[in-house]
C-alpha atoms as a PDB file:
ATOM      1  CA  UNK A   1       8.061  29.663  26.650  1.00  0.00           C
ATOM      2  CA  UNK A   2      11.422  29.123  25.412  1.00  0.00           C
ATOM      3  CA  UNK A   3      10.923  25.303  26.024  1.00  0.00           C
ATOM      4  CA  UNK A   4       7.376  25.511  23.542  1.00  0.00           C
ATOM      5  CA  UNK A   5       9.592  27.405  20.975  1.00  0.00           C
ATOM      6  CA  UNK A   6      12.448  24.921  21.173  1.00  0.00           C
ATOM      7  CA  UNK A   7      10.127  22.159  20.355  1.00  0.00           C
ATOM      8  CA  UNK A   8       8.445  23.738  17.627  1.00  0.00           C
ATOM      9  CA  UNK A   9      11.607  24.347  16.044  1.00  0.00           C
ATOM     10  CA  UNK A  10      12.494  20.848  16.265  1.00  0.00           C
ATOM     11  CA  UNK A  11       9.197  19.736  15.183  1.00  0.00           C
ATOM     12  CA  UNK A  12       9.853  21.757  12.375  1.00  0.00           C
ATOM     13  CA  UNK A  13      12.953  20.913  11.222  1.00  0.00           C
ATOM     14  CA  UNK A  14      12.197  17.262  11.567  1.00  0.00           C
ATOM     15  CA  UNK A  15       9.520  17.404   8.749  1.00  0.00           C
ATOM     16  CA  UNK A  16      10.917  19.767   6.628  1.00  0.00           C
ATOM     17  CA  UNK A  17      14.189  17.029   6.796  1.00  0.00           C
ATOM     18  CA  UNK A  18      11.393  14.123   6.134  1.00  0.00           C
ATOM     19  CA  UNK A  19       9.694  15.985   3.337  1.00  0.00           C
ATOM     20  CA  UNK A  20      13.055  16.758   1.576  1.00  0.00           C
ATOM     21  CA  UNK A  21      15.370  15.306  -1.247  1.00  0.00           C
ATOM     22  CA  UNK A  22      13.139  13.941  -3.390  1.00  0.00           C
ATOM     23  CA  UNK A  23      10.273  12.666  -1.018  1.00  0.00           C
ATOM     24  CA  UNK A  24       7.484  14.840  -1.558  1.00  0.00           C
ATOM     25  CA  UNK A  25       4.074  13.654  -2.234  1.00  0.00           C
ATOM     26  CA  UNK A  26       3.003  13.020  -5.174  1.00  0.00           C
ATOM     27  CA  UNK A  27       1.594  15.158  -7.177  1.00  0.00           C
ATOM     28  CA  UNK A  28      -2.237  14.442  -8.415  1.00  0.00           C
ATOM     29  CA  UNK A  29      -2.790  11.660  -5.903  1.00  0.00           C
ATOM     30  CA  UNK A  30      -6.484  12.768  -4.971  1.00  0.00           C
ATOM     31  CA  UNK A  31      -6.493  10.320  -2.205  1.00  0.00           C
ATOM     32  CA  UNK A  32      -6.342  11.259   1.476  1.00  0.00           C
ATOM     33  CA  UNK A  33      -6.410   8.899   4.312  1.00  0.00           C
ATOM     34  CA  UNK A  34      -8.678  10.353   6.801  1.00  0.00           C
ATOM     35  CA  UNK A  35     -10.022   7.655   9.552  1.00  0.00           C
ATOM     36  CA  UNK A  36     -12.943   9.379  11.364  1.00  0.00           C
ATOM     37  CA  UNK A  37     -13.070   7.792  15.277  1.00  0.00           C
ATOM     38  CA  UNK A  38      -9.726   5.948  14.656  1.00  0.00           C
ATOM     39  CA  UNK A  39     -11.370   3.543  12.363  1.00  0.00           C
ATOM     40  CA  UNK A  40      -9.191   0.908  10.946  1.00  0.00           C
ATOM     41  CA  UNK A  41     -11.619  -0.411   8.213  1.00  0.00           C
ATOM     42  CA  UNK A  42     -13.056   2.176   5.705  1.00  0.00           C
ATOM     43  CA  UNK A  43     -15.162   1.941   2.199  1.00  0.00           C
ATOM     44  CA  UNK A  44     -15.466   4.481   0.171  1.00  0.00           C
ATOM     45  CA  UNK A  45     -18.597   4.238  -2.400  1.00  0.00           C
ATOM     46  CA  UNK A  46     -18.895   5.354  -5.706  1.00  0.00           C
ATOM     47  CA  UNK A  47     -18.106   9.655  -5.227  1.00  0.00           C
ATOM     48  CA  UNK A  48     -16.136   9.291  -2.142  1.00  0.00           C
ATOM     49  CA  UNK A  49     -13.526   7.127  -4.371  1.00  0.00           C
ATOM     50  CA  UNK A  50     -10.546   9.415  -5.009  1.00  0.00           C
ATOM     51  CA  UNK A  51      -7.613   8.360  -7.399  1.00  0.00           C
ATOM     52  CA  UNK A  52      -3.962   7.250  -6.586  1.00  0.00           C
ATOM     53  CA  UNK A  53      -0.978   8.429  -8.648  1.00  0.00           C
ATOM     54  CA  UNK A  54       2.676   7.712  -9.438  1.00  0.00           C
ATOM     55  CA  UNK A  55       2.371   4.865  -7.546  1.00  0.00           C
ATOM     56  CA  UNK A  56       5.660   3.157  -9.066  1.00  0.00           C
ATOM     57  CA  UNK A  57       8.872   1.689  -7.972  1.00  0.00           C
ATOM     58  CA  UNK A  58      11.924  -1.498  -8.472  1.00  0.00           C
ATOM     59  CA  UNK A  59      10.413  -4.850  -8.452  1.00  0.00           C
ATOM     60  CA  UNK A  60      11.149  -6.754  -5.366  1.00  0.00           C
ATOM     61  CA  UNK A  61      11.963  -9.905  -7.098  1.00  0.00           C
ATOM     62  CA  UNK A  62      13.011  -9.116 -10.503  1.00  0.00           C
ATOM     63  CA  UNK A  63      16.359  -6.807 -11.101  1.00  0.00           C
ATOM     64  CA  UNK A  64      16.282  -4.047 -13.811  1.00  0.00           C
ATOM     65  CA  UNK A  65      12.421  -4.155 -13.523  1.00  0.00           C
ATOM     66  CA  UNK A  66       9.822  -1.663 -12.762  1.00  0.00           C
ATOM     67  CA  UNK A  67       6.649  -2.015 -11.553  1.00  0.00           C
ATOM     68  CA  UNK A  68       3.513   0.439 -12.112  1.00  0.00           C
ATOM     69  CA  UNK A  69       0.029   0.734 -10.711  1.00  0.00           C
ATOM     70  CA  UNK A  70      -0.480   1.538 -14.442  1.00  0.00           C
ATOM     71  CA  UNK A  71       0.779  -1.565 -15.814  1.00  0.00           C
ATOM     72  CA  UNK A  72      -2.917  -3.429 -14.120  1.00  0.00           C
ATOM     73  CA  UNK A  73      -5.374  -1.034 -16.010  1.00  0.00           C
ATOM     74  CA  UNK A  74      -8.518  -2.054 -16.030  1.00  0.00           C
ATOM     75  CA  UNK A  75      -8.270  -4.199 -13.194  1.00  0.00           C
ATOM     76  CA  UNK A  76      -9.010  -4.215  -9.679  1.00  0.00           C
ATOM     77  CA  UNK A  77      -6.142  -4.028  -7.378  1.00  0.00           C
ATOM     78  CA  UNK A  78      -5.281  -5.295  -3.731  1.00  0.00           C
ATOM     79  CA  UNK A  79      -2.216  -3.083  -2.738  1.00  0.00           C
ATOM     80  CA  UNK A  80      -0.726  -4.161   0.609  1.00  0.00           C
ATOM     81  CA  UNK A  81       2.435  -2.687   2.614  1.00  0.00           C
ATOM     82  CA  UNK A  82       4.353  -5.467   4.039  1.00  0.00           C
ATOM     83  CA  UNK A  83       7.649  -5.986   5.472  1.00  0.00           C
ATOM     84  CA  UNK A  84       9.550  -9.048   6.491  1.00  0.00           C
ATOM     85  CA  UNK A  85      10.130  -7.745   9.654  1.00  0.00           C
ATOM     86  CA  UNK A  86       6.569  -7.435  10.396  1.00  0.00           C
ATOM     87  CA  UNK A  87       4.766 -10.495  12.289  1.00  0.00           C
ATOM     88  CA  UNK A  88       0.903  -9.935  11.229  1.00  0.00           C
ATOM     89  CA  UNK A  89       2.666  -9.751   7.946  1.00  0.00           C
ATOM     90  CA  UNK A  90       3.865 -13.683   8.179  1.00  0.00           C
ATOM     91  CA  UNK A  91       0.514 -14.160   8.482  1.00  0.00           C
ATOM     92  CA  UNK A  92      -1.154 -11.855   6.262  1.00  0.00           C
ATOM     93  CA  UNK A  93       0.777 -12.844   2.871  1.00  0.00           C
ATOM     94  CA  UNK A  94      -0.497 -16.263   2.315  1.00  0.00           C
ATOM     95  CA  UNK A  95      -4.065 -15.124   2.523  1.00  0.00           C
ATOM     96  CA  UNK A  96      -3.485 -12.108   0.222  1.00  0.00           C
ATOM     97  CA  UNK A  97      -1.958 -15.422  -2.252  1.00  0.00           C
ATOM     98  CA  UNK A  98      -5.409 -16.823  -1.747  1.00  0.00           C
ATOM     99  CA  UNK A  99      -6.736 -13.421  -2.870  1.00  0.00           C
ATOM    100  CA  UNK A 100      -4.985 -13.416  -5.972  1.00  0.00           C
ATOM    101  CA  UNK A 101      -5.370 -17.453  -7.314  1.00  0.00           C
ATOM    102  CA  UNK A 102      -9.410 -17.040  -6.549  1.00  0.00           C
ATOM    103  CA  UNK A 103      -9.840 -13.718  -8.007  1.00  0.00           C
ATOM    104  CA  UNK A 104      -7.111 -13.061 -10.515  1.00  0.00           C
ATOM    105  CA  UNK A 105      -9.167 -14.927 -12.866  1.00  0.00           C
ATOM    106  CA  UNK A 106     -11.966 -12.614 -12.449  1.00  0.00           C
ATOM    107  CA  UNK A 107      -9.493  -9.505 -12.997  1.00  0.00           C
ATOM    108  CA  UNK A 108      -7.947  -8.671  -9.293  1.00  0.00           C
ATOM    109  CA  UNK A 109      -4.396  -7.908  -9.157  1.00  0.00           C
ATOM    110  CA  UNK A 110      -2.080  -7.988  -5.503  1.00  0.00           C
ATOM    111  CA  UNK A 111       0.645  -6.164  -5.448  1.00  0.00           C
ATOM    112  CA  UNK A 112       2.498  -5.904  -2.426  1.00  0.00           C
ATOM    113  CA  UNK A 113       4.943  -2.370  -1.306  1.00  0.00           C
ATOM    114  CA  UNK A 114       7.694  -3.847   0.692  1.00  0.00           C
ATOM    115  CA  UNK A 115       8.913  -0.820   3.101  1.00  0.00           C
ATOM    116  CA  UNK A 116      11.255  -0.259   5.570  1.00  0.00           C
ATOM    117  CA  UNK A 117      13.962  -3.000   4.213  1.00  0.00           C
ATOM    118  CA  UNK A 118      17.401  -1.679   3.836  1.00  0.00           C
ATOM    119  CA  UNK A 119      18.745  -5.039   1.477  1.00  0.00           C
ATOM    120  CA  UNK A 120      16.340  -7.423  -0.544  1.00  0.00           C
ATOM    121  CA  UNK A 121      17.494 -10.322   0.675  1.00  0.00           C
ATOM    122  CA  UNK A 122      15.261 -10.468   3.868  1.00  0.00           C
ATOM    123  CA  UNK A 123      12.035  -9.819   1.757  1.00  0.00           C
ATOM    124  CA  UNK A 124      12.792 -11.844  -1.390  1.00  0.00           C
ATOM    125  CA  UNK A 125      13.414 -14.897   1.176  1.00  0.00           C
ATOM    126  CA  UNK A 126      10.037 -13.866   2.444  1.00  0.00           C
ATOM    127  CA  UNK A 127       7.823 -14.188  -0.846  1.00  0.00           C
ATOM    128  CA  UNK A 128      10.113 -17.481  -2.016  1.00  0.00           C
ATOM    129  CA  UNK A 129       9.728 -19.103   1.502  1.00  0.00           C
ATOM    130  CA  UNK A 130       5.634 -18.310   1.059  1.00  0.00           C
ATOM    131  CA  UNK A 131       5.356 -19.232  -2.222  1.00  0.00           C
ATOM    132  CA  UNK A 132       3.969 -15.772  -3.135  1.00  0.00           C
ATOM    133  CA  UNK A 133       3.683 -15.213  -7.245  1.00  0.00           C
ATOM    134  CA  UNK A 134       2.105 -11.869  -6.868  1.00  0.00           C
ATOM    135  CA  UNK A 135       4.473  -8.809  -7.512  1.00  0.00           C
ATOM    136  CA  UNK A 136       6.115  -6.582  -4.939  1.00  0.00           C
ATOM    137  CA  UNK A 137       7.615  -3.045  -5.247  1.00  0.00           C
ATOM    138  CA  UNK A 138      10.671  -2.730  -3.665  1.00  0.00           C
ATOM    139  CA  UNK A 139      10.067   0.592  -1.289  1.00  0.00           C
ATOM    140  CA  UNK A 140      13.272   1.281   0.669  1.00  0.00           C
ATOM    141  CA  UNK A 141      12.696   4.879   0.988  1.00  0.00           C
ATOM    142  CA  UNK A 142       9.327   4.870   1.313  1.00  0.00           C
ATOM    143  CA  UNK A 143       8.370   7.180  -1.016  1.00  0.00           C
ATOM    144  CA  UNK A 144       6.076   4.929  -2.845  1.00  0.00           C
ATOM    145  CA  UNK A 145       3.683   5.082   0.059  1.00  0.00           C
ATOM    146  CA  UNK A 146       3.807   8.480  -0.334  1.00  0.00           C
ATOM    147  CA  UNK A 147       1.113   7.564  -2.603  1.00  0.00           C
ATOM    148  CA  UNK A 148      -1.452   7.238   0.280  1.00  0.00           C
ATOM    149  CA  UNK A 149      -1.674  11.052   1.453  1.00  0.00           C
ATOM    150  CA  UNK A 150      -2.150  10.634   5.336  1.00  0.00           C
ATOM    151  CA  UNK A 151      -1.259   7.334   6.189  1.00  0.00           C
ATOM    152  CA  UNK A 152       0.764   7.284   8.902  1.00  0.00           C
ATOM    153  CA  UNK A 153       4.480   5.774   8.413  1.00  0.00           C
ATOM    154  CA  UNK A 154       3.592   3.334  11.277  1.00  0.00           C
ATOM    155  CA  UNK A 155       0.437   1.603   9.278  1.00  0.00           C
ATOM    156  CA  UNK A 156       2.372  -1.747   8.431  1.00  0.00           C
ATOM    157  CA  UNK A 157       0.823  -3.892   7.795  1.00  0.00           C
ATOM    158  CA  UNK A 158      -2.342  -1.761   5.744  1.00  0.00           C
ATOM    159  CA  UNK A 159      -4.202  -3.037   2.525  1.00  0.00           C
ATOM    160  CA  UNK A 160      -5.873  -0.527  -0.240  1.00  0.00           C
ATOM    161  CA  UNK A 161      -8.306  -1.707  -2.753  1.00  0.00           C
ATOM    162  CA  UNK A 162      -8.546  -0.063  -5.997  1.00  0.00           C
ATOM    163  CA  UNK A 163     -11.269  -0.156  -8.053  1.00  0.00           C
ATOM    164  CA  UNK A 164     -11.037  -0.801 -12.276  1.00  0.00           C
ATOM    165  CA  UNK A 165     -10.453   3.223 -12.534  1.00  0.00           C
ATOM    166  CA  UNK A 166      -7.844   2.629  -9.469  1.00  0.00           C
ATOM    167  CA  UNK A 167      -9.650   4.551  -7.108  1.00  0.00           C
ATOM    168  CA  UNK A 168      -9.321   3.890  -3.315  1.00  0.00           C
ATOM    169  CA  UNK A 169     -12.864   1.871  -2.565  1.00  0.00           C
ATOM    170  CA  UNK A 170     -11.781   0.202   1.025  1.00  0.00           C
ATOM    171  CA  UNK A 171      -8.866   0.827   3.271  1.00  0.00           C
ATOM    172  CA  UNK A 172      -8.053  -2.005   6.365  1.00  0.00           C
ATOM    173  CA  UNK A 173      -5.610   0.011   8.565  1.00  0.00           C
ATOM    174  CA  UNK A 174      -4.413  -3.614   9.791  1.00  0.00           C
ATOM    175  CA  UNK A 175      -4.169  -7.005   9.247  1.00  0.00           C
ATOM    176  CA  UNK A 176      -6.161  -8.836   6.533  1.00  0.00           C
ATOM    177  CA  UNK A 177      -7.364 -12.445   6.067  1.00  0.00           C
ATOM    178  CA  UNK A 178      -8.895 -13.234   2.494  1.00  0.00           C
ATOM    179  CA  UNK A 179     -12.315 -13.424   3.873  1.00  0.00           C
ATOM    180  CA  UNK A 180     -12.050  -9.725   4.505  1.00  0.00           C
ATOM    181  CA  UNK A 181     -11.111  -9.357   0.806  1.00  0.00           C
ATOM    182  CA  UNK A 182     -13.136 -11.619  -1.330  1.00  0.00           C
ATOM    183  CA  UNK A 183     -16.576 -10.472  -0.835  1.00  0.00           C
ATOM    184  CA  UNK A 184     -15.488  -6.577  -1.912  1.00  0.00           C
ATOM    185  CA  UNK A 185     -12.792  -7.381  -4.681  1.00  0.00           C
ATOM    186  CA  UNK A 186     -15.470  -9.967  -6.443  1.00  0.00           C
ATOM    187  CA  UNK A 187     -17.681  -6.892  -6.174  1.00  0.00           C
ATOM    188  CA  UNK A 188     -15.706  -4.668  -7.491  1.00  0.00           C
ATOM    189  CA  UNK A 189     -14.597  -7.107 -10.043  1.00  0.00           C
ATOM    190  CA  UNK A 190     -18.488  -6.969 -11.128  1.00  0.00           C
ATOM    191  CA  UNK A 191     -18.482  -3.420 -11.673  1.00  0.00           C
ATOM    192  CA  UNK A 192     -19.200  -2.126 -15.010  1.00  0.00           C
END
């Protein structure tokens, strides 16, 4: 018994460290990430769509700059969590450029979250090296993807698409390739 209490204490005091200075969730994100079966790729339709908030932070590539889920109103966004030190992610960034110079026309926005880096350096070599023009938020802390209520801290890479009102319509727990995107963000694009 005293073992189970032990490790509920720990448990305990190794979220409420997690959850403190200035990491909490943010407030009025109606999003939660729920994935029924262990499902990896989810779409939401039309009232299942729930809203993400305060989803803000440094821009990866440009100093004294902030970036804003706010600043692409109107449009349909492709939000992916990357890092440099992720392998599907080496893979996964050029495609989510192919995303952007099809669609970005049509009014699709990718902007990347770059998490789990402790210096720029690594990830700005990353995008240059690609040749990736579409904007990343620099998330050190990781308390922009605080922003996606119940994804686990693990989930790199994972891909959100917003629709025009930013509302999560499709979540891919995973890996992407722009064939996965295209057909959904050129519907969404669509939508009145």
């Amino acid at each position: 018994m005293r073992v189970v209490k032990a490790a509920l204490l720990a448990a305990l005091l190794l979220v409420t460290s997690c959850t403190s200075g200035g990491d909490e969730p943010v407030v009025g994100s109606e999003f939660q990430l729920v994935a029924p079966n262990g499902e990896t790729r989810l779409r939401y339709d039309g009232d299942e769509r729930k809203g993400i908030k305060g989803l803000t932070g440094p821009s990866l590539m440009e100093d004294d700059k902030t970036i804003s889920l706010d600043d692409y109103q109107g449009k349909v966004v492709v939000v992916n969590l990357w890092g440099a030190w992720c392998p599907p992610c080496r893979t996964e960034a050029p495609e989510l450029q192919k995303v952007q110079d099809e669609t970005g026309p049509l009014g699709v926005q990718v902007l990347g979250i770059d998490v789990k880096e402790n210096s720029t350096e690594s990830p700005r070599d990353f995008m240059t090296n690609r040749g990736l023009t579409y904007p990343s938020i620099y998330d050190e802390s990781g308390r922009v993807m605080l922003s996606f209520r119940g994804l686990p801290p693990n989930t790199v890479p994972s891909t959100f698409v917003l629709d025009k009102q930013h509302r999560v319509a499709a979540a891919f727990l995973g890996g992407v390739i722009a064939s996965d995107l295209l057909p959904l963000v050129k519907e969404l694009a669509a939508e009145a």
